[in-house]
C-alpha atoms as a PDB file:
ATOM      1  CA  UNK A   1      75.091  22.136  66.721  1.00  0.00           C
ATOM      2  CA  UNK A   2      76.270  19.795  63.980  1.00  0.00           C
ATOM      3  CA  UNK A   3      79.593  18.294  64.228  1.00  0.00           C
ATOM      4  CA  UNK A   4      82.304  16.994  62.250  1.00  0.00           C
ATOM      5  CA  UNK A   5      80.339  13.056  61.626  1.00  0.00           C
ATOM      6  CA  UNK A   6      77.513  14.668  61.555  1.00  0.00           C
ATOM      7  CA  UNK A   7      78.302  16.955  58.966  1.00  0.00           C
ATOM      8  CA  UNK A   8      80.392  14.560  56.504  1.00  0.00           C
ATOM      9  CA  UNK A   9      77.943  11.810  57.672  1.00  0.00           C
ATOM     10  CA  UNK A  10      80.816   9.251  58.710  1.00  0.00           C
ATOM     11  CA  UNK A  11      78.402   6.868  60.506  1.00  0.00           C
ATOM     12  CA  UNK A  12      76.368   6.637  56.777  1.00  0.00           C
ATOM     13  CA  UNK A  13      79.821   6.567  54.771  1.00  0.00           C
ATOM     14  CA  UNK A  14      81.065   4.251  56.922  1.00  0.00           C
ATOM     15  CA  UNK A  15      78.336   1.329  56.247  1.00  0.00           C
ATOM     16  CA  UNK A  16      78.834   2.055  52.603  1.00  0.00           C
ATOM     17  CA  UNK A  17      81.356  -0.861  52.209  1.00  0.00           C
ATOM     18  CA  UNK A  18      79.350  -4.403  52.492  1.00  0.00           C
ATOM     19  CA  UNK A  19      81.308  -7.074  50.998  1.00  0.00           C
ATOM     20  CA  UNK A  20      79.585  -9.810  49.294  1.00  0.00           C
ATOM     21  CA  UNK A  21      82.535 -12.864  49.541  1.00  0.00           C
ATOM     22  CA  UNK A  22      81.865 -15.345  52.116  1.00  0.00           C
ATOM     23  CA  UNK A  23      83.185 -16.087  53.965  1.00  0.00           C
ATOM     24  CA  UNK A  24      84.191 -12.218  53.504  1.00  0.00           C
ATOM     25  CA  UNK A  25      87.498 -12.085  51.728  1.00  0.00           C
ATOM     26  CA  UNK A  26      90.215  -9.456  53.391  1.00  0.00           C
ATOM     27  CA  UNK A  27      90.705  -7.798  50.303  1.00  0.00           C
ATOM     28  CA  UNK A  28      87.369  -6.869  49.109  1.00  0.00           C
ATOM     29  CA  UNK A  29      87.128  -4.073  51.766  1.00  0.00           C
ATOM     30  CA  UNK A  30      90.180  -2.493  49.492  1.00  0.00           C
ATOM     31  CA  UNK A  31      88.882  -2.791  46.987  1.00  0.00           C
ATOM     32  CA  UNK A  32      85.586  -1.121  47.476  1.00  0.00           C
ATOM     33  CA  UNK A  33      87.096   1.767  49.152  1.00  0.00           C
ATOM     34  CA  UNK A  34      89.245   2.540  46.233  1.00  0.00           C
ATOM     35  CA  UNK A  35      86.436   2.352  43.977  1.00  0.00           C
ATOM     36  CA  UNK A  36      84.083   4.360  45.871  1.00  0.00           C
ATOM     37  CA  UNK A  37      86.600   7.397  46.548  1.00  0.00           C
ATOM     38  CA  UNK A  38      87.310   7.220  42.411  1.00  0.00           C
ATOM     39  CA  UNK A  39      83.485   7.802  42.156  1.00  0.00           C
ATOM     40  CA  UNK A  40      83.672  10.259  44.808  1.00  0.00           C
ATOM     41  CA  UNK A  41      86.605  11.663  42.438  1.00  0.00           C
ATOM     42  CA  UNK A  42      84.593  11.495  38.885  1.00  0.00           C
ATOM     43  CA  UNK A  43      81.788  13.532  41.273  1.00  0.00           C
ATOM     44  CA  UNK A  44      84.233  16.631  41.963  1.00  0.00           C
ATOM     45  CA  UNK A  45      85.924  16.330  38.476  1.00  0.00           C
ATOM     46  CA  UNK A  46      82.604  16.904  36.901  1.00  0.00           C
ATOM     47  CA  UNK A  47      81.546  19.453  39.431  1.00  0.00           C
ATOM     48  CA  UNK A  48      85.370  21.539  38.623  1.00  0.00           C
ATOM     49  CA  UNK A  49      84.673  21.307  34.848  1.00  0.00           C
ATOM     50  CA  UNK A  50      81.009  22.518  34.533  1.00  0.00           C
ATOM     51  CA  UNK A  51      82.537  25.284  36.700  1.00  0.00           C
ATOM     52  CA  UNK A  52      85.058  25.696  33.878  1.00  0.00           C
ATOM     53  CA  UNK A  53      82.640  25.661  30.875  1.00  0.00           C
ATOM     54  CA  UNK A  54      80.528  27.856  33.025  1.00  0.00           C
ATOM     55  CA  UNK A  55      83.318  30.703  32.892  1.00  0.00           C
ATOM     56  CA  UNK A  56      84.033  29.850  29.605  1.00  0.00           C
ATOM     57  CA  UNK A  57      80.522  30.468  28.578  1.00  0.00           C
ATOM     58  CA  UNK A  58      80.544  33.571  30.249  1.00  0.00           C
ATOM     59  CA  UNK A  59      83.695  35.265  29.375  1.00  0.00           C
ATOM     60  CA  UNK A  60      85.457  34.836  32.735  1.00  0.00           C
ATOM     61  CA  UNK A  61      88.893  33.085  31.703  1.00  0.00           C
ATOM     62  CA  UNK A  62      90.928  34.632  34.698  1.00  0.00           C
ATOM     63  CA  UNK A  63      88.067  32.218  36.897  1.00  0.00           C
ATOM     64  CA  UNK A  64      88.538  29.213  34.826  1.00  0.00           C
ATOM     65  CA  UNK A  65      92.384  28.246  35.313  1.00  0.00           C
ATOM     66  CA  UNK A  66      92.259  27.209  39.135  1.00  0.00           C
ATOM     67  CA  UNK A  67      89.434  24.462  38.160  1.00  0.00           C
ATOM     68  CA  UNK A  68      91.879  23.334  35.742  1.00  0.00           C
ATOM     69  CA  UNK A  69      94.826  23.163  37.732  1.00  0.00           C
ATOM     70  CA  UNK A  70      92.564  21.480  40.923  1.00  0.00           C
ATOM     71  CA  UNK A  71      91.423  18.534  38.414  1.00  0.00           C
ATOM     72  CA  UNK A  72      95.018  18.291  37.215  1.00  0.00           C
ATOM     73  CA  UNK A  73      95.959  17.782  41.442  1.00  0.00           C
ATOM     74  CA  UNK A  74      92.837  15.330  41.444  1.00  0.00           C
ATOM     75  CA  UNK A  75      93.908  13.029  38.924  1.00  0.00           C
ATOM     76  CA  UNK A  76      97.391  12.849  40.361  1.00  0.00           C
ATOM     77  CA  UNK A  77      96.130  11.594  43.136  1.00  0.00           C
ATOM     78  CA  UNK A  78      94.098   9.293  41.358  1.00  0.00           C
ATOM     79  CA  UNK A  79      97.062   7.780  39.970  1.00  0.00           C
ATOM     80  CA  UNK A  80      98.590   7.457  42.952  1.00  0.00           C
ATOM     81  CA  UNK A  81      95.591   4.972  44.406  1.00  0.00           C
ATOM     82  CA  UNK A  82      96.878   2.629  41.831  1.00  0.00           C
ATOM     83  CA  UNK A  83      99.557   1.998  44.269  1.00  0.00           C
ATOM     84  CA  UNK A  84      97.324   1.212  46.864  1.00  0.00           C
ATOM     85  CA  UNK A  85      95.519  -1.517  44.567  1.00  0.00           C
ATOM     86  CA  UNK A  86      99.015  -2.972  43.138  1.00  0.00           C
ATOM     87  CA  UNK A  87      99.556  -3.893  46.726  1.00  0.00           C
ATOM     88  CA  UNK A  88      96.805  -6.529  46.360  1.00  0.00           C
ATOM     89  CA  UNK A  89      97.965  -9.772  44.334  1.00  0.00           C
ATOM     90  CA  UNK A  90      96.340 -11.401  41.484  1.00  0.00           C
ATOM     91  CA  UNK A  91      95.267 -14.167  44.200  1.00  0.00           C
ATOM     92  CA  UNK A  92      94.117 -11.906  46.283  1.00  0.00           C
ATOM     93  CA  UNK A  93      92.003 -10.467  43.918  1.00  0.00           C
ATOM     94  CA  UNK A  94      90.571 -13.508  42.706  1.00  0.00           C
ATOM     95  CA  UNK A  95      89.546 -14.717  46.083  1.00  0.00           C
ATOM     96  CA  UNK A  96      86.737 -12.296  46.190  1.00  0.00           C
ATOM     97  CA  UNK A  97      86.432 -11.563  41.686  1.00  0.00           C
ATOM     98  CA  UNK A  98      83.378 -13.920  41.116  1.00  0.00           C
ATOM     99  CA  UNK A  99      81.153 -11.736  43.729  1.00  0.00           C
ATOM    100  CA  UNK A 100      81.798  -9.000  41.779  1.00  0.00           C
ATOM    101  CA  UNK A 101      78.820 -10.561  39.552  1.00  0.00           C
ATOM    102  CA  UNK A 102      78.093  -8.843  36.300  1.00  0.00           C
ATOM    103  CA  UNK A 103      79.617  -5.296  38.392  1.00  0.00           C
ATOM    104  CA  UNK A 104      82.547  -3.339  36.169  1.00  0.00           C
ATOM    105  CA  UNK A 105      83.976  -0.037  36.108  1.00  0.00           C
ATOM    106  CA  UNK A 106      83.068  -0.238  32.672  1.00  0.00           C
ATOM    107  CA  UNK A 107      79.855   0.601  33.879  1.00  0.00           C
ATOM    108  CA  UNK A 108      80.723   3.783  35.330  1.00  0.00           C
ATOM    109  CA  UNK A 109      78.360   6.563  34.659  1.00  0.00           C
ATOM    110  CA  UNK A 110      80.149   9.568  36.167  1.00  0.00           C
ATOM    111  CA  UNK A 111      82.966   8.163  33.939  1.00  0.00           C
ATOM    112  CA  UNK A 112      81.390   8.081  30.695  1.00  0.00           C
ATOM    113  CA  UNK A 113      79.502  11.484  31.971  1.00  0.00           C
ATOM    114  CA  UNK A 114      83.182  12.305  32.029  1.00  0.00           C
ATOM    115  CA  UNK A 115      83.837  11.246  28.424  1.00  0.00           C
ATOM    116  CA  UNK A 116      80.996  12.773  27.392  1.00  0.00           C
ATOM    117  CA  UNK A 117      81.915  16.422  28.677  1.00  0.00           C
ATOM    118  CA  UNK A 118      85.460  15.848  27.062  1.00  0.00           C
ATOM    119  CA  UNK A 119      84.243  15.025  23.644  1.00  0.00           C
ATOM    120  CA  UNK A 120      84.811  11.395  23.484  1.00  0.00           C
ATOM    121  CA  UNK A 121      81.490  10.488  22.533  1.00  0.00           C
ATOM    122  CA  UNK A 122      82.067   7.524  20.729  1.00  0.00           C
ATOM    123  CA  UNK A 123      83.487   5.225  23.489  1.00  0.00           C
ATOM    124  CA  UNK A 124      80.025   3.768  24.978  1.00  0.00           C
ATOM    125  CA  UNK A 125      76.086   3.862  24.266  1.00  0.00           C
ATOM    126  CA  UNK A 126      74.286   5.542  26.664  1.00  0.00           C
ATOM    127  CA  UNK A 127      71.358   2.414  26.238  1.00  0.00           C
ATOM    128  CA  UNK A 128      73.665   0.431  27.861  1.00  0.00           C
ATOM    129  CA  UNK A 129      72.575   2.816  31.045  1.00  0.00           C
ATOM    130  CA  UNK A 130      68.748   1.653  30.294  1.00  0.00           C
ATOM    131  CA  UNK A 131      68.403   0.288  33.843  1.00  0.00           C
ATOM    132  CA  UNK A 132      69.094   3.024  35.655  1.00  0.00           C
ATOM    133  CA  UNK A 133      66.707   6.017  34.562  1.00  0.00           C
ATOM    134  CA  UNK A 134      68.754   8.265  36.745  1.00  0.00           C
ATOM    135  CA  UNK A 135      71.998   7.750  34.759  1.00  0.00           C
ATOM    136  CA  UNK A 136      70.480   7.231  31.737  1.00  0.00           C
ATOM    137  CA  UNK A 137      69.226  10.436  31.926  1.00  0.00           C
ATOM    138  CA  UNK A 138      72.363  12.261  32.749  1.00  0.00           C
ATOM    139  CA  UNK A 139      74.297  10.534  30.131  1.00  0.00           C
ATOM    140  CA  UNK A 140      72.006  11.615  27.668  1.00  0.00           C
ATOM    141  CA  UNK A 141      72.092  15.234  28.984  1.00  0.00           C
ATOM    142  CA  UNK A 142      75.332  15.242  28.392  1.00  0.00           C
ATOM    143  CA  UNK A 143      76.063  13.608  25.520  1.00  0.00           C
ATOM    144  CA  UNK A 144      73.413  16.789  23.673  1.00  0.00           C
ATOM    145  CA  UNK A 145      74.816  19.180  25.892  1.00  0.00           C
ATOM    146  CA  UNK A 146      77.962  20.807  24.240  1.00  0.00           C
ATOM    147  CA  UNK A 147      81.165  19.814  25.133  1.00  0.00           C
ATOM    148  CA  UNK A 148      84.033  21.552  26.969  1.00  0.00           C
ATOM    149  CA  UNK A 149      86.357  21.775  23.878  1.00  0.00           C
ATOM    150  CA  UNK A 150      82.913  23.179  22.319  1.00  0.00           C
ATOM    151  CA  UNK A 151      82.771  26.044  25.532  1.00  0.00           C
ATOM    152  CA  UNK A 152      86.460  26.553  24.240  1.00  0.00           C
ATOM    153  CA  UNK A 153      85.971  27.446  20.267  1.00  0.00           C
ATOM    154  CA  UNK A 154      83.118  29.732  21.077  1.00  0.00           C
ATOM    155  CA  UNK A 155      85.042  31.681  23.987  1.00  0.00           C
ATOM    156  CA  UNK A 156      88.026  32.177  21.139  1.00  0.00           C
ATOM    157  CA  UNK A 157      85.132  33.069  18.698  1.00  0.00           C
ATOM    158  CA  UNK A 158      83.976  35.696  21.033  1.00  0.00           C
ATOM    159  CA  UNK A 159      87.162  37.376  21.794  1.00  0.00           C
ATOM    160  CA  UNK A 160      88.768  38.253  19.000  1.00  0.00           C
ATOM    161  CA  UNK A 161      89.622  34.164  17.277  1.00  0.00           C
ATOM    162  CA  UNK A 162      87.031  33.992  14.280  1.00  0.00           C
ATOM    163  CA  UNK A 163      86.389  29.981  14.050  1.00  0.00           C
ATOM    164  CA  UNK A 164      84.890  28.121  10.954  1.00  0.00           C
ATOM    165  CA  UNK A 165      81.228  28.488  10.854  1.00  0.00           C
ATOM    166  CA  UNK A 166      81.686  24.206  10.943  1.00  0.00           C
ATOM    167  CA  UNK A 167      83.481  24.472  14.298  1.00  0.00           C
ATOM    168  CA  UNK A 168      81.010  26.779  15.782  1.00  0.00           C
ATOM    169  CA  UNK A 169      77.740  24.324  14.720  1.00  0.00           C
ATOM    170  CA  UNK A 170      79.262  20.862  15.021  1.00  0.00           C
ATOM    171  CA  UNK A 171      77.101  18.616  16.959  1.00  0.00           C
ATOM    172  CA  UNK A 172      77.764  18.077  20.542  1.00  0.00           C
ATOM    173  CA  UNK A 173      76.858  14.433  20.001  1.00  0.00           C
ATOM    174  CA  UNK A 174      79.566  13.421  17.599  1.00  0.00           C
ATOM    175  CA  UNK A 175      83.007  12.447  18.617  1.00  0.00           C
ATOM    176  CA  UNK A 176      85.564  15.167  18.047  1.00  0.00           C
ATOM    177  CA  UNK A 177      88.315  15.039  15.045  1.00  0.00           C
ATOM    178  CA  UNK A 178      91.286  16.808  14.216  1.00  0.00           C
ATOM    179  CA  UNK A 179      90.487  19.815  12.271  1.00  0.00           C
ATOM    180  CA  UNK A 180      93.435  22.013  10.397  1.00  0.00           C
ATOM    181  CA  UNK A 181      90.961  25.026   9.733  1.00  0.00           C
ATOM    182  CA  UNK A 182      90.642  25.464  13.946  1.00  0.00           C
ATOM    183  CA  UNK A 183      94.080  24.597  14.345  1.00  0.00           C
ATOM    184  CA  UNK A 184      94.967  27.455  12.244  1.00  0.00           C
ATOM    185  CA  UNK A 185      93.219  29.878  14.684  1.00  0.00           C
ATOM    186  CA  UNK A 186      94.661  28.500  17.845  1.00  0.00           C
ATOM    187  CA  UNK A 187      98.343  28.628  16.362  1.00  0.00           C
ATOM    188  CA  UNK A 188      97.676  32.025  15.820  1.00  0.00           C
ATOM    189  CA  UNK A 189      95.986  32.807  19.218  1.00  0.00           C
ATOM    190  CA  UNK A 190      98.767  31.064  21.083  1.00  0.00           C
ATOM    191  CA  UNK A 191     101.489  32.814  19.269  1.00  0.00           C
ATOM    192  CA  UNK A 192      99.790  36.414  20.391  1.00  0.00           C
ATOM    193  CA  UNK A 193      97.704  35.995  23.229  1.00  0.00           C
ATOM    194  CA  UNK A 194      99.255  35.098  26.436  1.00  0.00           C
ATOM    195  CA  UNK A 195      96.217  34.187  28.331  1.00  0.00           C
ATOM    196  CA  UNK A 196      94.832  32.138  25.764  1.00  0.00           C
ATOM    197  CA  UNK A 197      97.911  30.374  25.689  1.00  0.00           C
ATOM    198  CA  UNK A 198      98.108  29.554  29.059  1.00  0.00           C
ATOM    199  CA  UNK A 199      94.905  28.022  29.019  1.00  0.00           C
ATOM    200  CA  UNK A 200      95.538  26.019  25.923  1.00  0.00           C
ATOM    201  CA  UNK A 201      98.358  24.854  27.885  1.00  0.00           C
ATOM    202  CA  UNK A 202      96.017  23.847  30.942  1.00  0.00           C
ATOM    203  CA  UNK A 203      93.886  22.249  28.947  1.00  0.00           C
ATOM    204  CA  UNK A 204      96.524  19.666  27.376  1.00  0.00           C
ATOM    205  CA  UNK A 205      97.550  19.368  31.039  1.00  0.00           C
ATOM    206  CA  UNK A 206      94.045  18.205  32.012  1.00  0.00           C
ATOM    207  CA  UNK A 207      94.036  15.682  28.718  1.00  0.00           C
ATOM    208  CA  UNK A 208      97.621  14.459  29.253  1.00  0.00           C
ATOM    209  CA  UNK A 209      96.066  13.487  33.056  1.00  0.00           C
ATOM    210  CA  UNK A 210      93.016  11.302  31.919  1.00  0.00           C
ATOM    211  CA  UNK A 211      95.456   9.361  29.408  1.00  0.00           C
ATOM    212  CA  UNK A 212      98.200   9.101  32.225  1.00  0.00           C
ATOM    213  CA  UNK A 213      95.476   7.206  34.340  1.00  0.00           C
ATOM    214  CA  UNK A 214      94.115   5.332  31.743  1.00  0.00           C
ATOM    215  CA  UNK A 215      97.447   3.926  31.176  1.00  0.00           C
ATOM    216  CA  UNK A 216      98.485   3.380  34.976  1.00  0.00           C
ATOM    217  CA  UNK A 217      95.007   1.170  35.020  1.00  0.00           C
ATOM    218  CA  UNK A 218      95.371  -0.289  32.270  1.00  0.00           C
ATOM    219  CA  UNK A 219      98.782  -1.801  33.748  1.00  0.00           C
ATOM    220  CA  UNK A 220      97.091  -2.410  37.004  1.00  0.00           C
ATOM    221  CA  UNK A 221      94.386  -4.229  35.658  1.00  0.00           C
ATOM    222  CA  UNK A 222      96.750  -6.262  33.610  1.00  0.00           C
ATOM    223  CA  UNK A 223      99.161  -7.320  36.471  1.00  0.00           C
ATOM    224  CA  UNK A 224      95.801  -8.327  38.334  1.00  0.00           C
ATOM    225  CA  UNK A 225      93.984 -10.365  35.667  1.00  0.00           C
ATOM    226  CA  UNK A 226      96.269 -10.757  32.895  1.00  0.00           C
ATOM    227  CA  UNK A 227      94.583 -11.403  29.596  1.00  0.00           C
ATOM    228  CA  UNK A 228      91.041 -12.538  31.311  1.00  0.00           C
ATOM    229  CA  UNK A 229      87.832 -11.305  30.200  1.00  0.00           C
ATOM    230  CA  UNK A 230      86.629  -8.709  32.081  1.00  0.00           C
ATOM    231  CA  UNK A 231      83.798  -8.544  33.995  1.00  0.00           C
ATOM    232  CA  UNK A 232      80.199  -7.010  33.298  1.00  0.00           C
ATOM    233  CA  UNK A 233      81.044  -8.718  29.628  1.00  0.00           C
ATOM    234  CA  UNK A 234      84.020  -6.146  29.305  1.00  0.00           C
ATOM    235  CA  UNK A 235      87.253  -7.542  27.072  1.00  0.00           C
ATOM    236  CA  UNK A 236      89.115  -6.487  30.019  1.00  0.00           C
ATOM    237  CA  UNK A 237      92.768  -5.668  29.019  1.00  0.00           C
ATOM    238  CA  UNK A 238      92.510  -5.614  25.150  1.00  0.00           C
ATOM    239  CA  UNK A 239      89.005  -2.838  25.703  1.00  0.00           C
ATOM    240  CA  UNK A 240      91.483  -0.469  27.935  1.00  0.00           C
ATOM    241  CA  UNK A 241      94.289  -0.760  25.661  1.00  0.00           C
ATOM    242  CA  UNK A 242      91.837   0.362  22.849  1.00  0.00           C
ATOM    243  CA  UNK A 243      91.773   3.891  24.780  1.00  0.00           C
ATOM    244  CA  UNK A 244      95.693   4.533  25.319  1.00  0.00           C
ATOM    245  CA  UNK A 245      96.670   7.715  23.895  1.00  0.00           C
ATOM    246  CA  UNK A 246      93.598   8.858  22.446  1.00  0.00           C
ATOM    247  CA  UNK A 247      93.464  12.840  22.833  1.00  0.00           C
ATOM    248  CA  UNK A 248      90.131  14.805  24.196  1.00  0.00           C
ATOM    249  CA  UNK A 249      91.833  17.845  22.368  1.00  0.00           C
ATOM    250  CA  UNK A 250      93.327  16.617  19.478  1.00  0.00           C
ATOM    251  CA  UNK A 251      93.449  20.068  17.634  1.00  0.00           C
ATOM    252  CA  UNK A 252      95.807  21.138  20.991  1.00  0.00           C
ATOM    253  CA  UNK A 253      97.956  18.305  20.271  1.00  0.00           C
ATOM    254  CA  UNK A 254      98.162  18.621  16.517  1.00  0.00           C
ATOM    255  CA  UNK A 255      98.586  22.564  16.540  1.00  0.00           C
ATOM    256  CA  UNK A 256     101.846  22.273  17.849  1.00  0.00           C
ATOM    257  CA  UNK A 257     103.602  21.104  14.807  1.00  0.00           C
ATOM    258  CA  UNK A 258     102.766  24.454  13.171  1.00  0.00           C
ATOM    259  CA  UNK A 259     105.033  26.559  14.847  1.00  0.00           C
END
């Protein structure tokens, strides 16, 4: 009969966090665990959206809200770990930093996987992965796989929202831009179709998240290191200020200034 550790395999999770200070720092241990449960996090966020762009794909809106409103949930309580790191001072932190080696969230692969699925392809190179076939390979799955803005144009296409022929055959790979001929046939799709609206709405919601916790690290990061470099050759503060209030949707956010 398996039981609850043996089923969530605590005993395994449990020898996941091996600091590397030494003597070990108190701190460190904090800092892993927040860091692992934001992978953990970036895991189920990934596994809620291909869910999404799998109903999408096949027609199934009424299926695809409740994945949208659970990542929505998941990145509020994302934010809220911040709160749990700003306990830990800038000292702190720097008792244990230099262990941390060339390691940086920067070099998050579920993250960028993230970015990927949302459009933003033009944030990192997926060579920078080269070391680690595994993500490397994922990255680049994603990055030719198309997006979940693209899952979007094609279910409007489909059901009754003619897009530009442009919209419909853009390449997955390339970052996404504004476009005023798509943003024409939303306006008119959220003006007359409730349910279409509602998951326009849903899906600003989910972009609105990612930049509210890009911004709450950004100022944790900042009251932690200051201006420092980074580490794993990052810029640190000025390279996560570079991605404040950049949209995933930018068409959502643009659209609303025609009505």
């Amino acid at each position: 009969m398996t039981n609850y550790s043996d089923y969530l395999r605590i005993d395994e999770l449990l020898k996941l966090q091996q600091p590397r200070s030494e003597p070990e720092e108190h701190d460190e241990t904090l800092f892993i665990i927040v860091h692992q449960v934001y992978e953990l996090w970036f895991k189920q966020i990934l596994h809620e959206l291909d869910r999404l762009a799998a109903h999408l794909n096949g027609d199934a809106l009424a299926r695809g809200g409740h994945q949208l409103r659970r990542v929505r949930r998941i990145f509020h309580t994302m934010i809220s770990q911040m709160d749990v790191l700003e306990t830990m001072t800038p000292l702190e932190f720097l008792s244990f930093r230099e262990f941390l080696d060339s390691g940086s969230g920067f070099q998050s692969a579920q993250f960028r996987e993230l970015e990927a699925l949302l459009g933003l392809t033009d944030t990192f190179d997926v060579d920078w992965f080269a070391d680690d076939p595994e993500a490397h390979a994922r990255l680049a799955a994603r990055i030719e796989a198309p997006t979940l803005w693209d899952c979007f144009v094609r279910y409007l296409n489909r059901n009754g929202h003619a897009m530009p022929k442009v919209a419909l055959e853009r390449d997955p790979a390339a970052a996404l831009s504004p476009s005023p001929e798509v943003q024409a046939v939303i306006a008119d799709a959220y003006q007359n179709d409730v349910r279409l609206r509602s998951l326009c709405e849903a899906m600003v919601d989910l972009d609105q998240s990612l930049q509210e916790w890009r911004y709450r690290h950004v100022m944790m990061v900042q009251r932690t290191i200051g201006t420092r470099m980074g580490t794993g050759g990052s810029s640190g503060v000025e390279y996560l200020r570079s991605t404040l209030f950049r949209p995933c949707f930018p068409d959502l956010w643009q659209v609303r200034s025609l009505f």
